[in-house]
Protein backbone atom coordinates (compact mmCIF):
# COMPACT_ATOMS: atom_id res chain seq x y z
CA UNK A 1 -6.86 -12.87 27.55
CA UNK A 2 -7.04 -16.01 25.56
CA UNK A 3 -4.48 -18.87 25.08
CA UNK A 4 -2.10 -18.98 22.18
CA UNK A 5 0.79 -20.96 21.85
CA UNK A 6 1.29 -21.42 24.95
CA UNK A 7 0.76 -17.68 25.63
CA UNK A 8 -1.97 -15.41 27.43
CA UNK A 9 -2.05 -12.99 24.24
CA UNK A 10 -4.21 -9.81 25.31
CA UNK A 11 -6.36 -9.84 22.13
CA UNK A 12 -7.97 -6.51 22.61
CA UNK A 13 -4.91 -4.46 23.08
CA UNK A 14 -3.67 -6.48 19.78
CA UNK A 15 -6.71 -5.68 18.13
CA UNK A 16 -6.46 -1.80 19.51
CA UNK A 17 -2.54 -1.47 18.68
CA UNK A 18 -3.54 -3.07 15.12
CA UNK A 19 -6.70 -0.37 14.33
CA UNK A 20 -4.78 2.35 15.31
CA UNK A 21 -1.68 1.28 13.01
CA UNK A 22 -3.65 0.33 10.35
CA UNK A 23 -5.07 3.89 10.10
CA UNK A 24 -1.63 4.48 8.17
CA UNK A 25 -2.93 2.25 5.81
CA UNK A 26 -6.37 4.24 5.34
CA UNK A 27 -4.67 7.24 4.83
CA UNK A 28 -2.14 5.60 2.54
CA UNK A 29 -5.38 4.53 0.43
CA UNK A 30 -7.06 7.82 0.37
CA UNK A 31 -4.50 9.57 -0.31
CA UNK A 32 -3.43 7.66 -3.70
CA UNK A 33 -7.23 7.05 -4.37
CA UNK A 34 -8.11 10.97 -4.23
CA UNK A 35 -6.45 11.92 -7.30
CA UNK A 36 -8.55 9.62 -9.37
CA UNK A 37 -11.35 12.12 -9.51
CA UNK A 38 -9.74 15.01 -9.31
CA UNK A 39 -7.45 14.59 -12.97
CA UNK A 40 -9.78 17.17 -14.50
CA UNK A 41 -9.64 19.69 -11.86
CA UNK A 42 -5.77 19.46 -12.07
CA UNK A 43 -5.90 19.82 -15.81
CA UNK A 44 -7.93 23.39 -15.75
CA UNK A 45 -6.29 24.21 -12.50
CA UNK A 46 -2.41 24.49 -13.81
CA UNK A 47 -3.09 24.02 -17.79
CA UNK A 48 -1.36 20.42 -17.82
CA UNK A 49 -0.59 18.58 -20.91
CA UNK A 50 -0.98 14.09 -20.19
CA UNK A 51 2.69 14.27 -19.81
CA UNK A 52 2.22 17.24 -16.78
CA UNK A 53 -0.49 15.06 -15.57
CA UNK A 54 1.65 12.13 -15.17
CA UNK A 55 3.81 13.97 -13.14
CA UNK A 56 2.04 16.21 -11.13
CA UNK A 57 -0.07 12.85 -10.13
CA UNK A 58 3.34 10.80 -9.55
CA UNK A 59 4.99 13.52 -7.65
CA UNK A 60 2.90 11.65 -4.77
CA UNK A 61 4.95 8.59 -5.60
CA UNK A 62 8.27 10.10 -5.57
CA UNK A 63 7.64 10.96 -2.07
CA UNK A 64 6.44 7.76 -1.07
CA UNK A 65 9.60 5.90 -2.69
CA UNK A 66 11.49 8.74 -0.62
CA UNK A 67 9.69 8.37 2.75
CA UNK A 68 9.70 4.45 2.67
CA UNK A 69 13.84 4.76 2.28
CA UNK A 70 13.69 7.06 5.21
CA UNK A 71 11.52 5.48 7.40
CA UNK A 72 13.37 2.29 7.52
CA UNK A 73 16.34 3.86 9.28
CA UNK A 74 14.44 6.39 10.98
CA UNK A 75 12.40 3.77 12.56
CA UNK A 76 15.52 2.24 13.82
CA UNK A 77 16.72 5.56 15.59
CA UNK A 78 13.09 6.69 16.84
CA UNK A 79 11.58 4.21 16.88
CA UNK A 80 8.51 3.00 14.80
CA UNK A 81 5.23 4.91 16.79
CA UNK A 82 7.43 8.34 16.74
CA UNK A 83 7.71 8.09 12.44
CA UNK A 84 4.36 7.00 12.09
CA UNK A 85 2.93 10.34 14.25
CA UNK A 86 5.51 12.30 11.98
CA UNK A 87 3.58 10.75 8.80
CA UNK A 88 0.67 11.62 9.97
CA UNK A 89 1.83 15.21 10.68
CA UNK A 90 2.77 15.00 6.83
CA UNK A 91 -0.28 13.29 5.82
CA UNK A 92 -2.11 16.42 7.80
CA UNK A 93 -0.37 19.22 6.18
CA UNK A 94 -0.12 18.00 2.69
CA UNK A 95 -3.79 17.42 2.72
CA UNK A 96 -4.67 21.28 3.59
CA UNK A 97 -2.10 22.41 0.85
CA UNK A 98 -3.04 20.42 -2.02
CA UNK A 99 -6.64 21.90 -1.56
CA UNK A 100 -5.72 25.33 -1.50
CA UNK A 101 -2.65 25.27 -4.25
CA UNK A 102 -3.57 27.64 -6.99
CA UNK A 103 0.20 27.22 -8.46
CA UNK A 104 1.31 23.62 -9.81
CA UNK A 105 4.94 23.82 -8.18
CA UNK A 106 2.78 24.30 -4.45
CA UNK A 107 0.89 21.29 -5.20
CA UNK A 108 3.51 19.40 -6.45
CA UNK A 109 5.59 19.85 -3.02
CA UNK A 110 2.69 19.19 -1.21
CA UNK A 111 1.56 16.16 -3.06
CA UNK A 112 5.47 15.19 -2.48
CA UNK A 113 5.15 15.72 1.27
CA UNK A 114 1.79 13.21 1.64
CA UNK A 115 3.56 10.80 -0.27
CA UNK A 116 6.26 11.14 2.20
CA UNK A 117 3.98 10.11 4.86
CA UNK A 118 2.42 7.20 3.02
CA UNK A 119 5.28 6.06 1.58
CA UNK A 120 6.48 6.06 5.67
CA UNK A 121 2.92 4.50 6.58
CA UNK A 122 3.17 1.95 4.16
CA UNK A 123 6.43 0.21 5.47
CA UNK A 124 5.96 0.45 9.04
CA UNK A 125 2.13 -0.27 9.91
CA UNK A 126 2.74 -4.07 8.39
CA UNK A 127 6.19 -4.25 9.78
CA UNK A 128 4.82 -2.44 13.51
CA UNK A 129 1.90 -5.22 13.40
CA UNK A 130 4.27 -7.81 12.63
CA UNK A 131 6.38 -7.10 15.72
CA UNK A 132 3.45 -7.17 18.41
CA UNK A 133 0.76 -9.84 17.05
CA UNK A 134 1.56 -13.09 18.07
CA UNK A 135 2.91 -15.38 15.06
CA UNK A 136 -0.47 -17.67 14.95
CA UNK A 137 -2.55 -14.62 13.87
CA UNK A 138 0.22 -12.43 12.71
CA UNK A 139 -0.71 -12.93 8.57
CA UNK A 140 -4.35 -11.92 9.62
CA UNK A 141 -3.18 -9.27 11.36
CA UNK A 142 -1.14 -7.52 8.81
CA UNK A 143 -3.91 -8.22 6.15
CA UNK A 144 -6.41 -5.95 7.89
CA UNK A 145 -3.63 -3.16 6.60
CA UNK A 146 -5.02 -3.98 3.41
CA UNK A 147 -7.89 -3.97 4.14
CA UNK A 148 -7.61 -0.59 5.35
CA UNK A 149 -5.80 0.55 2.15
CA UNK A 150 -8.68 -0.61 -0.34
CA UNK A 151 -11.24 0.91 2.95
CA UNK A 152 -9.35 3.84 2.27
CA UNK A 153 -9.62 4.30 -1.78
CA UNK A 154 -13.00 3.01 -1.59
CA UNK A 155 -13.93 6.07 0.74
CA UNK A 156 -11.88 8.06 -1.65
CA UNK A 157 -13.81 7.09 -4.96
CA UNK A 158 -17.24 7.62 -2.51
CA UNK A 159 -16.48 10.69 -1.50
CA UNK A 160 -14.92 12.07 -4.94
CA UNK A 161 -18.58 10.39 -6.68
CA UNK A 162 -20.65 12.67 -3.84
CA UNK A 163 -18.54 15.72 -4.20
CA UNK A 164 -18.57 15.77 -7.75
CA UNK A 165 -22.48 14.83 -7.99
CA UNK A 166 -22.90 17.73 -5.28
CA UNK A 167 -21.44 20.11 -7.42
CA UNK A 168 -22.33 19.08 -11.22
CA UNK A 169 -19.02 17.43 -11.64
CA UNK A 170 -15.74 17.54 -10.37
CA UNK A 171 -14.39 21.06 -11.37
CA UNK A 172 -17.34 22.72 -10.71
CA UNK A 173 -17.59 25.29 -7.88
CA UNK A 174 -18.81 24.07 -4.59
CA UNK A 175 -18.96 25.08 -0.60
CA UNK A 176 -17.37 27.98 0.08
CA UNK A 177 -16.70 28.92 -3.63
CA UNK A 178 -13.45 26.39 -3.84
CA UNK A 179 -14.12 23.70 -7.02
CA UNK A 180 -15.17 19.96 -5.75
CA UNK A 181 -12.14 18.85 -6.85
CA UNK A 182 -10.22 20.97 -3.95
CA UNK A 183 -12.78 19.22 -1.20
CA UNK A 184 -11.53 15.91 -2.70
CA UNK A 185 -8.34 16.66 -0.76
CA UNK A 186 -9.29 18.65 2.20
CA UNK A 187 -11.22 15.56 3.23
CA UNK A 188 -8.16 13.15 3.91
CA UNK A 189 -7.10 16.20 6.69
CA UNK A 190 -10.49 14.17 8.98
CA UNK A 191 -8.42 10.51 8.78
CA UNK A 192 -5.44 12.64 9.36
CA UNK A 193 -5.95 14.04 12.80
CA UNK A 194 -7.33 11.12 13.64
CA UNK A 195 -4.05 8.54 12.88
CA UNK A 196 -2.26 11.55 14.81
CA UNK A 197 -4.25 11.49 18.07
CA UNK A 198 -4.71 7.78 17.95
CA UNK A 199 -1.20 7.11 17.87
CA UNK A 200 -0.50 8.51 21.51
CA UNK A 201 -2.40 5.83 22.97
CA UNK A 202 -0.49 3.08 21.68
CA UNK A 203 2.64 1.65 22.85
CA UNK A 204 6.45 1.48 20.86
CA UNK A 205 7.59 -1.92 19.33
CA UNK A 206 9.13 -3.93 22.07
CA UNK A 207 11.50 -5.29 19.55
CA UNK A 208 12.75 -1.50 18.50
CA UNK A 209 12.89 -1.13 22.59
CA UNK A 210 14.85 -4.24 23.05
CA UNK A 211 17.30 -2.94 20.12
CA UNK A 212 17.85 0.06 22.07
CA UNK A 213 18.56 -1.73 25.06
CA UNK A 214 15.22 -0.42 26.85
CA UNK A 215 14.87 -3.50 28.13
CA UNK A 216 12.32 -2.13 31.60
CA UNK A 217 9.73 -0.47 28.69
CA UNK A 218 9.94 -3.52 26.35
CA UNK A 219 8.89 -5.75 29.33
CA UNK A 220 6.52 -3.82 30.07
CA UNK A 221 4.46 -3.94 26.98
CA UNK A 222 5.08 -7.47 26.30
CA UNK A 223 3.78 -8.15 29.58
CA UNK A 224 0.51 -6.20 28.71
CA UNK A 225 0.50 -8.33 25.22
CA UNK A 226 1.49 -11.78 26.43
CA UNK A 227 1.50 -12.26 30.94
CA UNK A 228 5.01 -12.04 32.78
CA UNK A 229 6.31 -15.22 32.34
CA UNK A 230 6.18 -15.26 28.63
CA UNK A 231 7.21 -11.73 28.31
CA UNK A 232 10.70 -12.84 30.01
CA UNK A 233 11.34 -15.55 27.00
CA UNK A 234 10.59 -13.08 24.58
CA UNK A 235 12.40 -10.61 25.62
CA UNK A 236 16.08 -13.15 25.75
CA UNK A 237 14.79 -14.58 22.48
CA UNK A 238 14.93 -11.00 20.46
CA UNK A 239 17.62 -10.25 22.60
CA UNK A 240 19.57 -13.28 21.22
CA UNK A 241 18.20 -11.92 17.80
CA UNK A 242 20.37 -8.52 17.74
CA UNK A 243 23.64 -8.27 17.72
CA UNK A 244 25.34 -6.82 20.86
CA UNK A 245 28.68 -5.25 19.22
CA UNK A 246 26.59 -4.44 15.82
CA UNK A 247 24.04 -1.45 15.56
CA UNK A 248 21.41 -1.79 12.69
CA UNK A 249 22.86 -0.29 9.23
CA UNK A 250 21.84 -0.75 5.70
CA UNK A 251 24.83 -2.64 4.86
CA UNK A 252 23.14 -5.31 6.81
CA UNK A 253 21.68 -6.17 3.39
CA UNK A 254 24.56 -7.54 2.64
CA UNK A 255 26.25 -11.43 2.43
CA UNK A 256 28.90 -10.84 4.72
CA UNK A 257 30.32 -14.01 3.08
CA UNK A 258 29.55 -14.51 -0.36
CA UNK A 259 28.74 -10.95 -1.29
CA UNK A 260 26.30 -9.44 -2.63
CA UNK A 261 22.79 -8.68 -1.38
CA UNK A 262 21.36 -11.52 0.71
CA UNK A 263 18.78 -13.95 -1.00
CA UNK A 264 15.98 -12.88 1.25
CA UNK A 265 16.38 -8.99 0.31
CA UNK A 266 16.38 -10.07 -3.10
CA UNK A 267 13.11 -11.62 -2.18
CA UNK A 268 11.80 -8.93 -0.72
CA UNK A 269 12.42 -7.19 -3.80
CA UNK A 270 10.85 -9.24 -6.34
CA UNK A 271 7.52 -8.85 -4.31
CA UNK A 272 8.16 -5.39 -4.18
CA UNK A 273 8.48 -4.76 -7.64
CA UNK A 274 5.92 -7.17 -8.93
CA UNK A 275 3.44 -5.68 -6.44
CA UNK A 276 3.25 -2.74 -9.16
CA UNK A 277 4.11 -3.98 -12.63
CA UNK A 278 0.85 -5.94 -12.55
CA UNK A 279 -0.52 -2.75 -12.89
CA UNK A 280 -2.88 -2.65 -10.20
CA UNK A 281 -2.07 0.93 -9.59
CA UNK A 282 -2.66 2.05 -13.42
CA UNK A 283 -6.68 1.16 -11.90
CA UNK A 284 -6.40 2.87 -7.84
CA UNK A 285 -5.19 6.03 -9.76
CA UNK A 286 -6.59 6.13 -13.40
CA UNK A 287 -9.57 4.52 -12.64
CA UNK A 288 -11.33 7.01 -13.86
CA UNK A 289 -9.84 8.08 -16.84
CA UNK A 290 -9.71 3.94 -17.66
CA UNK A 291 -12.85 3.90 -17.58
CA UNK A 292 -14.13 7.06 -19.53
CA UNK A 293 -11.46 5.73 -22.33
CA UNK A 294 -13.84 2.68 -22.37
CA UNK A 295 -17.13 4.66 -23.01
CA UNK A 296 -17.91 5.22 -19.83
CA UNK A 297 -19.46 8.98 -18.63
CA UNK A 298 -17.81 10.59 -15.46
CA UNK A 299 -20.35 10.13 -13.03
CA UNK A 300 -20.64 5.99 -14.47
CA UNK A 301 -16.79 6.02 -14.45
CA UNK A 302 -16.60 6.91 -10.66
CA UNK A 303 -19.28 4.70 -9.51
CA UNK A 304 -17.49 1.86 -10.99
CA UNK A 305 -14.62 2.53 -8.94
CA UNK A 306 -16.85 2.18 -5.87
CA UNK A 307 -18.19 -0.85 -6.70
CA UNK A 308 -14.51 -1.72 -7.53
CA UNK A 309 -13.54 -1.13 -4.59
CA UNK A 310 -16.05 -2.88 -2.62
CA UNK A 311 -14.87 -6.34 -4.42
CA UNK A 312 -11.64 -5.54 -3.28
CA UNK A 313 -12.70 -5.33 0.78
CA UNK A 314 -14.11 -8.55 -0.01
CA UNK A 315 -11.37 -10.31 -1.57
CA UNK A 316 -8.91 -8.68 1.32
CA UNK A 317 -11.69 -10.58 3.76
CA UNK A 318 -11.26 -13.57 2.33
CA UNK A 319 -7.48 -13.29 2.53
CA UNK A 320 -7.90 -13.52 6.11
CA UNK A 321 -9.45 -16.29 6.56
CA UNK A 322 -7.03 -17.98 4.68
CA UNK A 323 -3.05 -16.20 4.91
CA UNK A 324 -2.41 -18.13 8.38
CA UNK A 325 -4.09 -21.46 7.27
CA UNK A 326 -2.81 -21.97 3.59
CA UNK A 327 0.10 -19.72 3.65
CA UNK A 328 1.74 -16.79 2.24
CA UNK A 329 3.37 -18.57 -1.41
CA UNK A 330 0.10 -20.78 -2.46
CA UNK A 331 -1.90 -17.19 -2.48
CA UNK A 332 0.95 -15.68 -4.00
CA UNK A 333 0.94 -17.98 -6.52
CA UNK A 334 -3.19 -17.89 -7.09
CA UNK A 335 -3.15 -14.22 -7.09
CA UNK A 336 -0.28 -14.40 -9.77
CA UNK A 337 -2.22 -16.89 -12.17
CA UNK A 338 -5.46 -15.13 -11.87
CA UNK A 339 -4.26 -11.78 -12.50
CA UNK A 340 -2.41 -12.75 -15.85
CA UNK A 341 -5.61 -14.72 -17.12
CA UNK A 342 -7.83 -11.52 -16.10
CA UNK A 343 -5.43 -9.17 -17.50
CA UNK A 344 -5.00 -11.00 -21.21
CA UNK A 345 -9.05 -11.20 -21.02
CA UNK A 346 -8.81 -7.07 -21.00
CA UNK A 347 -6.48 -7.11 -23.59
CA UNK A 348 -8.69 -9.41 -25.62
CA UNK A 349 -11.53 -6.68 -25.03
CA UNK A 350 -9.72 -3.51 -25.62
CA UNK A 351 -8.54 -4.63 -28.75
CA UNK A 352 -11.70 -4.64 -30.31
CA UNK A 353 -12.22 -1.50 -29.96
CA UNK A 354 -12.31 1.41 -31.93
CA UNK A 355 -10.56 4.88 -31.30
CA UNK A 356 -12.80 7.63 -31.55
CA UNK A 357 -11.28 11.14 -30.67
CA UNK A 358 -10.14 10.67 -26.99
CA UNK A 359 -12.87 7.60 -26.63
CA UNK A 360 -11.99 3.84 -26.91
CA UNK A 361 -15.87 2.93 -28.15
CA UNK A 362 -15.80 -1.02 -27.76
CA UNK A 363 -18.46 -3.29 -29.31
CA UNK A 364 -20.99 -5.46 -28.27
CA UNK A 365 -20.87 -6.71 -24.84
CA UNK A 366 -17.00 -5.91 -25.05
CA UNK A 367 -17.64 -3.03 -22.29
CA UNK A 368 -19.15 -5.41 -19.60
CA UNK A 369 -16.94 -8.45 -20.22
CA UNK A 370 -13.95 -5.37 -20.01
CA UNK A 371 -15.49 -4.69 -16.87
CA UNK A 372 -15.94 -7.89 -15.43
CA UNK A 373 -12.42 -8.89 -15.70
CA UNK A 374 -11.18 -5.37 -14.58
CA UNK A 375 -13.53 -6.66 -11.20
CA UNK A 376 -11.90 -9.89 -11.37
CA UNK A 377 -7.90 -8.66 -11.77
CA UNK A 378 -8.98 -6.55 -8.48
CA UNK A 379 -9.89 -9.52 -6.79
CA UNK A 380 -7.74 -11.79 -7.55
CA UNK A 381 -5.20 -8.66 -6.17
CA UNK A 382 -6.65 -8.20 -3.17
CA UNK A 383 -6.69 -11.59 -2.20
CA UNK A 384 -2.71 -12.31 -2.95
CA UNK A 385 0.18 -9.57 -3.85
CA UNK A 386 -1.60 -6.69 -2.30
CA UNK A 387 -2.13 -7.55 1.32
CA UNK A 388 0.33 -10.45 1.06
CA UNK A 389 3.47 -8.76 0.16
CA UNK A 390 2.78 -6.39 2.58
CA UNK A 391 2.53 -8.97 5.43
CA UNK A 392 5.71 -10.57 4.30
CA UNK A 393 7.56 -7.18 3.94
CA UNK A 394 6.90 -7.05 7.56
CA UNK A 395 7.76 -10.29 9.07
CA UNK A 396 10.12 -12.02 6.59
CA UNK A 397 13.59 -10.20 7.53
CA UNK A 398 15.86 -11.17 10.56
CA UNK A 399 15.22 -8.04 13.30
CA UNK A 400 19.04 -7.40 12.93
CA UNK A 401 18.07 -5.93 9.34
CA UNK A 402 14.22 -5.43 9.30
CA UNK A 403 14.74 -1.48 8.96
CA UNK A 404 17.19 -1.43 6.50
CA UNK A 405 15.44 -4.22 4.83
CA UNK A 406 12.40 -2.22 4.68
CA UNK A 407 14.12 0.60 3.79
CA UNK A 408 15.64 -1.10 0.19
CA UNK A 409 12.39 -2.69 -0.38
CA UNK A 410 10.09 0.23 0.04
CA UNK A 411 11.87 2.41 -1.90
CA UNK A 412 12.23 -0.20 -4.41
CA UNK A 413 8.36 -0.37 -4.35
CA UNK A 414 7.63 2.84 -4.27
CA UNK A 415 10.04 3.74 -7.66
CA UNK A 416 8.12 0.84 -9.64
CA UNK A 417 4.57 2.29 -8.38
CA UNK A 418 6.66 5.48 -9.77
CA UNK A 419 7.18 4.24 -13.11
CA UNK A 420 4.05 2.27 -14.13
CA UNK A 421 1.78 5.57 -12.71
CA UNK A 422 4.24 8.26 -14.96
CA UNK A 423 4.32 6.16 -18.04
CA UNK A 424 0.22 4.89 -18.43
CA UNK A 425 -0.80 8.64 -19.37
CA UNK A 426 1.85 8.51 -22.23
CA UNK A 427 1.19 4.80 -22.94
CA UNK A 428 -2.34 5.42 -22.90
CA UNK A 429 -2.22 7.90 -25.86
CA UNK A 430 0.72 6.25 -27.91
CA UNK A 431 -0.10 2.58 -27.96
CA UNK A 432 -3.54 2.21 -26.06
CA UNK A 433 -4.93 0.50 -23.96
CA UNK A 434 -4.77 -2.85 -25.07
CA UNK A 435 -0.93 -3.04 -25.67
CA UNK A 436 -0.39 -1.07 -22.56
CA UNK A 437 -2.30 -4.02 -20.47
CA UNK A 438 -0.58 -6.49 -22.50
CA UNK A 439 2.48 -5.58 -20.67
CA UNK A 440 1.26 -5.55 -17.30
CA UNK A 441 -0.83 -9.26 -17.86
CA UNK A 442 2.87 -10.16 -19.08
CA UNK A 443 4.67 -9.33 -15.80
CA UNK A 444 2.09 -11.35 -14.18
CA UNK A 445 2.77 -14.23 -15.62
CA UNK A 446 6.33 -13.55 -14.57
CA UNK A 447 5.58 -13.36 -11.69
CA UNK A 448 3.94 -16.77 -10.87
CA UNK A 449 7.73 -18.11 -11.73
CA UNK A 450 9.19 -15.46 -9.67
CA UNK A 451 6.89 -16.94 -6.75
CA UNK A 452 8.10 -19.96 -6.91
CA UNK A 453 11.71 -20.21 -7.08
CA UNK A 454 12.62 -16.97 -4.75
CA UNK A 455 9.84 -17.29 -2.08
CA UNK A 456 9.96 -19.39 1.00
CA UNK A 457 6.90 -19.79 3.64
CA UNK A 458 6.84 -17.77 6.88
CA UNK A 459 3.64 -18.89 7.82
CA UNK A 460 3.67 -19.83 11.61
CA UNK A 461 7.27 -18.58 12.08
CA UNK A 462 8.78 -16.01 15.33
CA UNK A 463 10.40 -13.05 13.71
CA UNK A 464 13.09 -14.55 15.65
CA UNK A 465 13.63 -17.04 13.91
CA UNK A 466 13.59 -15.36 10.30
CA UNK A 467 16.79 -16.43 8.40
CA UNK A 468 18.76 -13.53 6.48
């Protein structure tokens, strides 16, 4: 035990409860950082045109907008550990399918069911974290889901480079006589059993058991997080936090008064959509193809995601050390300023170049200093609007509408992610790649406005006393 706020917070069992939730995150990673390699295999496999590609790669996402609109209000009727073991169920199944699908309508479902689950994991690991970890440590916390994410793509893009370097490239026949590519799936199904076993050993939100008027069970694992005596004030102060003669609905988003949605939903949105027209995404799933547009050869296009990905643990590191000392908004705000100057720096690059049948062939040192901001838009991602959204997305709502809250938001996030992944194959062969950045450096810029006059500190602040 060790003394917080007054508290005897069980670190261990926050730090076990916070692994084990944050394998959600992993999975959510992998799974939208597996398709980077395998674009070629999925080409040959079902004959698809850019446009087919675009969709048969998004179907993930309209699953995940899907799933996070679900698991809002299922997590307020089962509560938040028995969605997250369904997810990983999903996560599971999907995995095995994708591998074996011979037929593009198969994959498609099943690529729709695993972005069911990680739309699911994606809302409720932050917002689980956020309602056990004491508010002192909660931002660092709800980072390591980040963390996990870019752990996650980074073992991805490793295991896609080793497959494909195994076989002689990625649609070449491997093990067992199935193409690498196939592999490239079958692998998540490890992390998958895994999330599902680990999740039985963990205990359900107290908040979610308070809310259901469980009150013996929620004292229970308070106690275990926190000693008796501050277990009791907890449990009166969420208590006080829900409405008795009011069950959770999704018109909770609403100003009773004024009408309308409430200010801090719209909030919520505008980091939920910004979150993915900065284009961060167009890099986790196109890295590859990105890359061989700039020059690059396969095998030199998937070890750059690697390496890409290893910045991006690093900058989620630092993001630790600093969400619970500086604060949510000033990173925000960092992350949004660095990412437009990075971005326009790409822009700068690709439009040097010169088209060459498929191949953008870029001059000079245009390549590396392409690259280096690339690195540099991933960092300066990974240490703001990618693992701080999420931790705000979790904590920032009152508890009387966290799920349906979550579930607006995370669909909301989801649909963007949708949009920007569908369009970049046809925006990549229409207008290229330097007007196609262009818009995303754009919306960054946005953004940094956004920031400041919608977004309000929660640094330091009980869930209870989050203002709708």
């Amino acid at each position: 035990m060790v003394e917080a706020t007054g508290e005897r917070v069980n670190i261990a069992l926050v730090i076990a409860i916070v692994a084990v939730a944050t394998i959600g995150g992993l999975l959510f990673g992998y799974d939208s950082g597996a398709v980077n390699g395998t674009q070629e295999g999925l080409k040959t496999a079902f004959g698809l045109s850019e446009a087919g590609l675009g969709f048969t790669v998004g179907s993930l996402l309209i699953g995940c907008f899907v799933g996070a609109f679900l698991a809002g209000k299922l997590a307020d009727a089962m509560g938040r550990r028995k969605v997250m073991m369904l997810a990983a169920v999903l996560f599971l199944v999907g995995a095995i399918i994708q591998g074996f699908s011979h037929v593009q309508a198969l994959f498609v479902i099943a690529r729709f069911m695993g972005g069911m689950a990680v739309g699911a994991a994606s809302v409720l690991s932050p917002a689980y974290i956020s309602e056990v970890a004491p508010a002192n440590i909660r931002g660092r916390m709800t980072t390591v889901q980040q963390i996990m994410i870019i752990t996650g793509l980074t073992v991805a893009f490793v295991v896609n480079y080793y497959l494909a370097a195994a076989a002689g490239s990625s649609t070449a026949i491997w093990w067992g006589g199935y193409e690498a590519w196939r592999w490239m799936y079958w692998m998540q199904a490890i992390p998958a059993a895994v999330f599902l076993v680990a999740l039985l050993f963990i205990p359900e939100s107290p908040r979610y058991l308070v809310q259901k008027g469980r009150l013996d069970e929620a004292r229970i694992v308070l106690t275990r997080l926190f000693g008796p005596a501050a277990a009791a004030v907890k449990i009166r102060d969420i208590e006080a936090s829900f409405s008795k003669d009011h069950k959770p609905a999704l018109r909770d988003i609403m100003d009773p008064v004024k009408g309308g949605i409430r200010p801090i939903v719209w909030a919520g949105l505008v980091l939920a959509v910004f979150q993915q027209l900065v284009g961060i995404n167009v890099i986790f799933y196109y890295g590859a193809t990105l890359w061989q547009a700039a020059g690059f050869s396969e095998a030199e296009a998937l070890q750059q995601n690697i390496f890409s990905g290893a910045i991006s643990i690093v900058a989620c590191f630092l993001t630790v050390g600093l969400v619970d000392k500086i604060g949510r908004k000033p990173l925000l705000l960092i992350g949004s300023a660095g990412m437009a100057l990075t971005l326009f720096v790409m822009v700068y690059a690709f439009s040097t170049g010169t088209v060459q049948g498929a191949t953008l062939l870029l001059p000079g040192n245009m390549g590396q200093v392409a690259v280096g901001a690339a690195l540099a838009y991933s960092a300066f991602f990974n240490i703001s609007w990618g693992p701080v959204m999420w931790v705000m997305l979790g904590e920032m709502f009152p508890n009387q509408m966290r799920g349906s809250a979550l579930a607006v938001c995370g669909f909301a996030q989801w649909f963007a992610n949708y949009v920007v992944t569908q369009s970049f194959p046809v925006m990549l062969g229409t207008i290229g790649l330097a007007a196609s950045y262009s818009f995303y450096a754009v919306c960054a810029a946005i953004s940094f406005f956004l920031v400041q006059k919608f977004i309000h500190e929660t640094k330091g602040k009980e869930l209870e006393d989050m203002q709708g």
